[in-house]
Protein backbone atom coordinates (compact mmCIF):
# COMPACT_ATOMS: atom_id res chain seq x y z
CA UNK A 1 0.00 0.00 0.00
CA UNK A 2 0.95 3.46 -1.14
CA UNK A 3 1.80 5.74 2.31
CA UNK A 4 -0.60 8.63 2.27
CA UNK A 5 1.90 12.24 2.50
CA UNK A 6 1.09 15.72 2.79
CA UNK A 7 3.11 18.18 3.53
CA UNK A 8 3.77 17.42 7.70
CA UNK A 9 2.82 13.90 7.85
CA UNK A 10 3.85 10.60 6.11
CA UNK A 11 1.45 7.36 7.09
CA UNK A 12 2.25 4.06 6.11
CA UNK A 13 0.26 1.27 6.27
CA UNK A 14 2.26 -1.26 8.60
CA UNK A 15 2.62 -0.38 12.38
CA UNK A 16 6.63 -1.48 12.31
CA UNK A 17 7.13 1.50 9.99
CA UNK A 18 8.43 5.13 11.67
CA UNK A 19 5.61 7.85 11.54
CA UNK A 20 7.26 10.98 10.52
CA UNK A 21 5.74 14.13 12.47
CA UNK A 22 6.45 17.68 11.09
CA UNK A 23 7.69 18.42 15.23
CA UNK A 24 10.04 15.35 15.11
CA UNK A 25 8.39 13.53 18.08
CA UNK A 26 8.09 9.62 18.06
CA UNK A 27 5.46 7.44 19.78
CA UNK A 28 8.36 6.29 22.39
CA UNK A 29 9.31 8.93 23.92
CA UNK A 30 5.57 10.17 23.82
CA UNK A 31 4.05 6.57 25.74
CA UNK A 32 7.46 7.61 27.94
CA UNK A 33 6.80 10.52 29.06
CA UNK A 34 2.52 9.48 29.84
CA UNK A 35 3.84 6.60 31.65
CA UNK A 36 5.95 9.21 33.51
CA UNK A 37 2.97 11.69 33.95
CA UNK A 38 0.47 8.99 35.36
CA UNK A 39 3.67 7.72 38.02
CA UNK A 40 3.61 11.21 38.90
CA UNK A 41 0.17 11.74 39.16
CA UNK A 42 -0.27 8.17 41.68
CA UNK A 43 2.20 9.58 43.74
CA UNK A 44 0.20 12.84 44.21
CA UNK A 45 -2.58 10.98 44.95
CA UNK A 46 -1.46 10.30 48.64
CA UNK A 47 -0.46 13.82 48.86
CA UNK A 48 -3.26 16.19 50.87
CA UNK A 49 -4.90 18.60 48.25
CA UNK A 50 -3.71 21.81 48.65
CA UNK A 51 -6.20 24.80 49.60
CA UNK A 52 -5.60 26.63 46.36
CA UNK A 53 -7.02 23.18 44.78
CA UNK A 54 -9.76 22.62 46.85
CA UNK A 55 -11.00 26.52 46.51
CA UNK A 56 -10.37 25.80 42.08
CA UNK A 57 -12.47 23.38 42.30
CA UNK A 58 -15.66 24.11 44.64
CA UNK A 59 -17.19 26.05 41.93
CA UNK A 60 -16.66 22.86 39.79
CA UNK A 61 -17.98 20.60 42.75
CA UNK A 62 -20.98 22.68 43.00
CA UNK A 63 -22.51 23.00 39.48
CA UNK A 64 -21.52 18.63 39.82
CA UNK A 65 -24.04 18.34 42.36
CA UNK A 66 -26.69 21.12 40.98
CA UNK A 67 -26.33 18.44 37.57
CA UNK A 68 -27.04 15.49 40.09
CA UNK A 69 -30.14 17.04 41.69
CA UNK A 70 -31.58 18.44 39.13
CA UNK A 71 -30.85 14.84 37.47
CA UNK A 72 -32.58 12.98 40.44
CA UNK A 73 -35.58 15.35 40.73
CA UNK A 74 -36.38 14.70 36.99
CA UNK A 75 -35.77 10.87 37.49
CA UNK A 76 -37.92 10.75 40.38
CA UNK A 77 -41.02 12.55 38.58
CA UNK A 78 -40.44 10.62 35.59
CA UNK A 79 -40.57 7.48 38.43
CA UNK A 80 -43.33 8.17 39.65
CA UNK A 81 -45.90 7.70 36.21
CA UNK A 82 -47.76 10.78 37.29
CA UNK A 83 -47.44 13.52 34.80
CA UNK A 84 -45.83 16.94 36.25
CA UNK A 85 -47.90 19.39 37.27
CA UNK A 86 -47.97 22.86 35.69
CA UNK A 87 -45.90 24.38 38.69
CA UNK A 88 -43.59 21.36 38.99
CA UNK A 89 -43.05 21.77 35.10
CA UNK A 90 -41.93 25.49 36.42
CA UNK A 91 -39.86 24.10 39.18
CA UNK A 92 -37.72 22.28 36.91
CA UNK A 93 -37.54 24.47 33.90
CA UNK A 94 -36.28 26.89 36.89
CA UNK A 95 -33.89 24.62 38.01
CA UNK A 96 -32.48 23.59 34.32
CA UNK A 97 -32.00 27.75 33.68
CA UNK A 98 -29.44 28.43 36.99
CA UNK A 99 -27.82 25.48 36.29
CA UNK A 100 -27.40 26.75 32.94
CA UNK A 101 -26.31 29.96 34.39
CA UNK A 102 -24.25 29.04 36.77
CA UNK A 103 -22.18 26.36 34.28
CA UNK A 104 -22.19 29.69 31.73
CA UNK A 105 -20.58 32.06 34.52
CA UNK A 106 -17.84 29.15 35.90
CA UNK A 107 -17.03 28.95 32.29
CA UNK A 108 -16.50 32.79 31.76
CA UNK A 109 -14.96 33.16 34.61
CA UNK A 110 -12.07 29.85 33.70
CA UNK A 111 -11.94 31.70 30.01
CA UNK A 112 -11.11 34.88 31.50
CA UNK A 113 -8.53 33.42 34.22
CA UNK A 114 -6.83 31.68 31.43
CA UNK A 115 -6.59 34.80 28.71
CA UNK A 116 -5.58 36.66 31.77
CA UNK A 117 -2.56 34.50 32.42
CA UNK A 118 -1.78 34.02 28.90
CA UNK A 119 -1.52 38.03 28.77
CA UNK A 120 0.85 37.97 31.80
CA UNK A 121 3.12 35.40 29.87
CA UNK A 122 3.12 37.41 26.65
CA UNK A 123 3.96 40.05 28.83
CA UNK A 124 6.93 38.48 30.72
CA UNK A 125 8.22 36.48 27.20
């Protein structure tokens, strides 16, 4: 089989055959360094999280468990064989729209964290 080439990548059809990437990495030294990364990462594990982790992630934590009761409140009517009632109907298209919001504003708030401290790199390279 003819290897397929453009102008950054060369594929051939058998796996014992190199794949040459425009960057010059090799599948090696990449499965190397994730084995190294997830030896790391189980040795964190034991570590205590630090505070700085814990307060990244509560706003993550809490739109997780606004998803899981909004998810058990619509199981449970849907459980129950009754059809919702005009003000449950409400209650849960209330629910759905802050979760929305609140998943909508953590996300703003990560993009803007992250431009911020790209701009501060830019600014320091």
């Amino acid at each position: 089989m003819e290897p397929i080439t453009s102008s950054s990548t060369t594929v051939r059809h058998t796996v014992q055959e190199p794949m040459d990437i425009a960057y010059g990495a090799t599948l090696a030294e990449d499965a190397e360094a994730f084995e190294a990364s997830m030896a790391l990462a189980e040795r964190r594990l034991s570590e205590p999280v630090s505070e700085i982790a814990k307060a990244a992630f509560e706003p993550l934590n809490y739109i997780n468990q606004e998803a899981k009761s909004l998810s058990d409140y619509a199981s449970s009517a849907v459980a129950s064989g009754n059809e919702l009632t005009p003000a449950e109907i409400v209650n849960l298209t209330v629910q759905s729209h802050k979760f929305l919001f609140h998943s909508q504003l953590t996300a703003n708030v990560a993009n803007r964290s992250a431009e911020g401290i790209q701009q501060l790199f830019r600014q320091q390279g």
